[in-house]
Protein backbone atom coordinates (compact mmCIF):
# COMPACT_ATOMS: atom_id res chain seq x y z
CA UNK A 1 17.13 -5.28 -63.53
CA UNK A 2 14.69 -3.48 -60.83
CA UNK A 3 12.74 -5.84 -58.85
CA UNK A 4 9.41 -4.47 -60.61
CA UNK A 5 10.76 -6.18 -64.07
CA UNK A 6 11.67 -9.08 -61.80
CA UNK A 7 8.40 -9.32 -61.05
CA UNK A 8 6.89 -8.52 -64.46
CA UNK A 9 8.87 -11.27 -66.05
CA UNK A 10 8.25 -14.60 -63.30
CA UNK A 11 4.54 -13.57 -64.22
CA UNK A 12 4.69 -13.60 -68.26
CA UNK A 13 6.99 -16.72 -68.27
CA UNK A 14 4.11 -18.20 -65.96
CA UNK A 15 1.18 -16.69 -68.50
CA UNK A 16 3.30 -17.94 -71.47
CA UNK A 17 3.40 -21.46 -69.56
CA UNK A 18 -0.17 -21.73 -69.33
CA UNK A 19 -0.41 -21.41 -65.60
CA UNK A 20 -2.17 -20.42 -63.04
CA UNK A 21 0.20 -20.57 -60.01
CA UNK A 22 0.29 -18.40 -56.40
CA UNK A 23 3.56 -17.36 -56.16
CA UNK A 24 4.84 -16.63 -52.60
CA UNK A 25 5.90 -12.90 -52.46
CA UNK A 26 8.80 -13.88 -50.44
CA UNK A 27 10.04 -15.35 -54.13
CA UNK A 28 9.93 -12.06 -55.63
CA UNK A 29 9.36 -9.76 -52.73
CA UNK A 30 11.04 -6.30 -52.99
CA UNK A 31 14.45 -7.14 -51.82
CA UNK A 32 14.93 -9.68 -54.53
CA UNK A 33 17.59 -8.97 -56.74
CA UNK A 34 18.20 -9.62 -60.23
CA UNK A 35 20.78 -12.57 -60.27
CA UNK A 36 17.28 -14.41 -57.94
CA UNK A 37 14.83 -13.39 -60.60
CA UNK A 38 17.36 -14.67 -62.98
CA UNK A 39 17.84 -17.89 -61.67
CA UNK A 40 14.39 -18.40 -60.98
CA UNK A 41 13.49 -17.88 -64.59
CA UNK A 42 16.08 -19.93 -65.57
CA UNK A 43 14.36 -23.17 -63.39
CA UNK A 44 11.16 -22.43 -64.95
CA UNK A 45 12.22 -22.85 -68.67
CA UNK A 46 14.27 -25.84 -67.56
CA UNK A 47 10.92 -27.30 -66.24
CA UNK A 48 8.65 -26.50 -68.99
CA UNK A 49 11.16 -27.31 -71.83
CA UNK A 50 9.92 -30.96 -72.68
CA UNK A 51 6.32 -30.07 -71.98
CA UNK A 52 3.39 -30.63 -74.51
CA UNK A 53 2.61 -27.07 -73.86
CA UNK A 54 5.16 -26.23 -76.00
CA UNK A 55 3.75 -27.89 -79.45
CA UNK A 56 2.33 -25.81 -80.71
CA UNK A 57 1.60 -28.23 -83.86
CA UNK A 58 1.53 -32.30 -85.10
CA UNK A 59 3.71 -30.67 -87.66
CA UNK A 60 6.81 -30.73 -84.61
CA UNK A 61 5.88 -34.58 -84.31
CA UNK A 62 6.07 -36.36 -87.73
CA UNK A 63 9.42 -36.46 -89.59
CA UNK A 64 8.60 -37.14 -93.49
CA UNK A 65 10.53 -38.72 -95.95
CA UNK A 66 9.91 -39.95 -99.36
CA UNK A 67 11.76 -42.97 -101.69
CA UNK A 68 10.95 -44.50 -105.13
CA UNK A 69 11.43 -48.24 -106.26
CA UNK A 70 13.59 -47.44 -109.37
CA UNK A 71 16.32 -45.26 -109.78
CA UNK A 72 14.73 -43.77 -113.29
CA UNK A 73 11.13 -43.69 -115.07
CA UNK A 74 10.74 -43.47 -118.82
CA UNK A 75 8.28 -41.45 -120.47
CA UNK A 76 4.60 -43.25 -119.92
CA UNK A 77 5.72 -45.54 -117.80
CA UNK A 78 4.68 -45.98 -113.91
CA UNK A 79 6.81 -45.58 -110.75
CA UNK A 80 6.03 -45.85 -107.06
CA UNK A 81 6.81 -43.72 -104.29
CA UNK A 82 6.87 -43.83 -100.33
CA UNK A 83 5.89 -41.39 -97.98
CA UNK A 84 7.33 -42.51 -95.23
CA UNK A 85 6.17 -40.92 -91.70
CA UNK A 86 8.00 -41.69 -88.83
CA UNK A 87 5.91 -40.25 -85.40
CA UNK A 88 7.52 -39.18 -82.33
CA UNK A 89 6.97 -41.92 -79.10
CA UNK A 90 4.17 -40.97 -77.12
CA UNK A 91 1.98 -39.49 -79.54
CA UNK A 92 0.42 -40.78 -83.15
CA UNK A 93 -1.79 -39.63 -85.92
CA UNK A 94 -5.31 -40.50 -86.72
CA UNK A 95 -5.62 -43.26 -89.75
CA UNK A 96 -7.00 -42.01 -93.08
CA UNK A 97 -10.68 -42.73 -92.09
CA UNK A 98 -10.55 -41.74 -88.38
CA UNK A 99 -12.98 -43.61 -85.68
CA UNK A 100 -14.60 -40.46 -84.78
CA UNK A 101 -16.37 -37.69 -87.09
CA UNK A 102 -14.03 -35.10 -84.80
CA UNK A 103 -11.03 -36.32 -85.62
CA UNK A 104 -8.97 -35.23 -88.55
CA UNK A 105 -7.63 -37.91 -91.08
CA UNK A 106 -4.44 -38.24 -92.36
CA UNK A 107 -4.39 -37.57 -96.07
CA UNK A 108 -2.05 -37.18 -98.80
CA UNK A 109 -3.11 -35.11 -101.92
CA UNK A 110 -1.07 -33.82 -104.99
CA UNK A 111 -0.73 -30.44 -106.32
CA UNK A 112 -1.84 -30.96 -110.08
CA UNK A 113 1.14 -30.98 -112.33
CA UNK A 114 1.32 -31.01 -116.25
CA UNK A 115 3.63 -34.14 -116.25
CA UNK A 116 3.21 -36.38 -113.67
CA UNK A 117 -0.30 -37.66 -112.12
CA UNK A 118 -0.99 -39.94 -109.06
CA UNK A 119 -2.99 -42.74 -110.28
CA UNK A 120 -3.18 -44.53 -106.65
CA UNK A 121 -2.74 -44.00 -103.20
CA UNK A 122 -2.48 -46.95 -100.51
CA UNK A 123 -2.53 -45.95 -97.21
CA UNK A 124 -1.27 -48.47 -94.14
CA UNK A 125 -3.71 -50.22 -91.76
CA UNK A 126 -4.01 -48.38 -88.79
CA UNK A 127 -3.90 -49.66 -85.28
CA UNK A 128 -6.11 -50.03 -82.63
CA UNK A 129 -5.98 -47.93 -79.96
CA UNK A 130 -7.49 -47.36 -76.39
CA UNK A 131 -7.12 -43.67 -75.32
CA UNK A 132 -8.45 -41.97 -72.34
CA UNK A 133 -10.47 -39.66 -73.97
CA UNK A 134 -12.20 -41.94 -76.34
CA UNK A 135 -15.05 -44.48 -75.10
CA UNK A 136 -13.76 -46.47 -77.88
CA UNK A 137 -10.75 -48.11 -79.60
CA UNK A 138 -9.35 -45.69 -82.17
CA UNK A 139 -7.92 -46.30 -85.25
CA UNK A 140 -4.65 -44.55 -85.41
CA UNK A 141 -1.17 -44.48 -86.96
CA UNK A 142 2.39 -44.70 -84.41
CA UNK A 143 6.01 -44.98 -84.72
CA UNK A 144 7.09 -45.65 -88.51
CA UNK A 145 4.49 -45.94 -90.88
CA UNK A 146 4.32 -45.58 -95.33
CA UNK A 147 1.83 -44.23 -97.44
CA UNK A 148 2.67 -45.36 -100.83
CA UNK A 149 2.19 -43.49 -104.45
CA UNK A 150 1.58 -44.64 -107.88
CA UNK A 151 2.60 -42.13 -110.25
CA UNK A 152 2.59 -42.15 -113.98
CA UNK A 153 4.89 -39.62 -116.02
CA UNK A 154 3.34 -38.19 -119.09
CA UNK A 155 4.38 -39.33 -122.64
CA UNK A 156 6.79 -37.53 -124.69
CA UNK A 157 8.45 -36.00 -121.59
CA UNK A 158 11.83 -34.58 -122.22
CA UNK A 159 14.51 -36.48 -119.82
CA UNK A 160 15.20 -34.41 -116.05
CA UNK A 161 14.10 -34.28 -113.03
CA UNK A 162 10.82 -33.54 -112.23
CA UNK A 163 9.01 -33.16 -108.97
CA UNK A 164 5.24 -33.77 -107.77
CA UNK A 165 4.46 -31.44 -104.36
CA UNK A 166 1.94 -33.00 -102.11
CA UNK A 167 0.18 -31.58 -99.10
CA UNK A 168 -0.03 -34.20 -96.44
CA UNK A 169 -2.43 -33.51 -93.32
CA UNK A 170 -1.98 -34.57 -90.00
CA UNK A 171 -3.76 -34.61 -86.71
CA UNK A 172 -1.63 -35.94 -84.19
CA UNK A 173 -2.44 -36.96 -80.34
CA UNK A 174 -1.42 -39.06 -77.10
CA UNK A 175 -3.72 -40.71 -75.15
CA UNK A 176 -5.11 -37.72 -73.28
CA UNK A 177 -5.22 -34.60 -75.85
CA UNK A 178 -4.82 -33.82 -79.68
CA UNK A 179 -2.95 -30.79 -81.00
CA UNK A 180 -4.26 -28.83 -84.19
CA UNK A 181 -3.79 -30.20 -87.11
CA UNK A 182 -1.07 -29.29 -89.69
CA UNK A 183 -0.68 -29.53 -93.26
CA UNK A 184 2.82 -30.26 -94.72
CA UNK A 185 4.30 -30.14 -97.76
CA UNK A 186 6.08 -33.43 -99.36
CA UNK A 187 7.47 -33.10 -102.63
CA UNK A 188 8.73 -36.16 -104.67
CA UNK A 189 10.88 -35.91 -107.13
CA UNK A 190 11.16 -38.39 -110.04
CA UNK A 191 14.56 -38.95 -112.58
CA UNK A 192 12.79 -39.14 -116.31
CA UNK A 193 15.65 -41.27 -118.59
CA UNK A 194 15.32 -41.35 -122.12
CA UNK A 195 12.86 -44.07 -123.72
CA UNK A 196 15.32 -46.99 -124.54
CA UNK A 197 16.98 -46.58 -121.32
CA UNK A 198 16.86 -49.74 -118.69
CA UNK A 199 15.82 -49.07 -114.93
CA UNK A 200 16.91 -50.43 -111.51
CA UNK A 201 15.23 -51.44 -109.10
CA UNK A 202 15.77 -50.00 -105.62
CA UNK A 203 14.69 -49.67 -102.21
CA UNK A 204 13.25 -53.56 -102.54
CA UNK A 205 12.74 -54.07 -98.75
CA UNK A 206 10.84 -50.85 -98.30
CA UNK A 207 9.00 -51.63 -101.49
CA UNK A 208 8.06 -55.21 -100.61
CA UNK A 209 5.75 -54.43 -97.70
């Protein structure tokens, strides 16, 4: 590696960092050789690595999972789902009705199928929250938190699996900044058992909330 690379690379890792740093030229002056640039490179990604300039989305910072309260639905009959969203520390999402006009609200949607509709969603009550760049509490969602579905399967269905996608959008933010918002997709997937068929309860504790 000539030292002009050397140079040419300390400089995009610092553009691509979001920087605007003097660097000393005795750090890459002309002598430097390529194990220095190397190794200096190498220190910068090690510093950057857990910084918020490398989210590039709320998408990186909610993990989404779903569950259902009965292990089978029969044809006409209702079943509920969870969306469960479970939000890195440090950083939340806004509630479904946001404080502020700005802000972008967490909302779950279906994709229209022939066989299954969403009669209800419930969303959780937010939280409260002070933030520095809000002159007021904000209402937001942190740490583990459900949406839950009502969904009814049409009549006359032919016993499988079927499965409902959803596009869930997110905004999410710590108490200084909010990233762009993200929209993710959540399928949920329902067993249909023949009519005369008896269901089980499941997931109780997550379903008595």
């Amino acid at each position: 590696m000539s030292p002009g690379n050397s140079h040419t690379m300390l400089v995009s890792v610092l553009l691509w960092c979001g920087l605007s740093l003097t660097i000393p030229m005795t750090t890459v002056h002309a002598q430097a050789d390529s194990s220095d640039a190397i190794r200096q490179l190498r220190q910068l990604q090690d510093k950057f690595s857990g910084s918020t300039l490398q989210q590039t989305s709320s998408a990186e910072l909610v993990e989404v999972t779903t569950a259902l309260n009965q292990d089978g639905v029969r044809p006409g009959d209702l079943v509920s789902a969870a969306v469960i969203l479970d939000i890195k520390e440090g950083w939340h999402i806004n509630a479904h009705e946001p404080t502020l006009d700005y802000l972008i609200g967490t909302t779950l949607e279906p994709v229209r199928h022939p066989n299954i509709t969403v009669t209800e969603y419930q969303y959780p009550t937010p939280t409260k929250l002070a933030l520095a760049f809000a002159g007021e509490e904000l209402a937001v969602y942190e740490g583990r938190t459900t949406i839950f579905v009502k969904l009814r399967v049409a009549e006359g269905l032919t016993p499988g699996r079927y499965t409902l996608m959803n596009t869930l959008r997110i905004q999410a933010c710590n108490d200084q900044m909010c990233l762009p918002p993200s929209t993710l997709a959540v399928p949920i997937t329902v067993a249909v058992v023949p009519s005369g068929r008896t269901t089980a309860s499941i997931n109780k504790e997550l379903f008595s909330q």
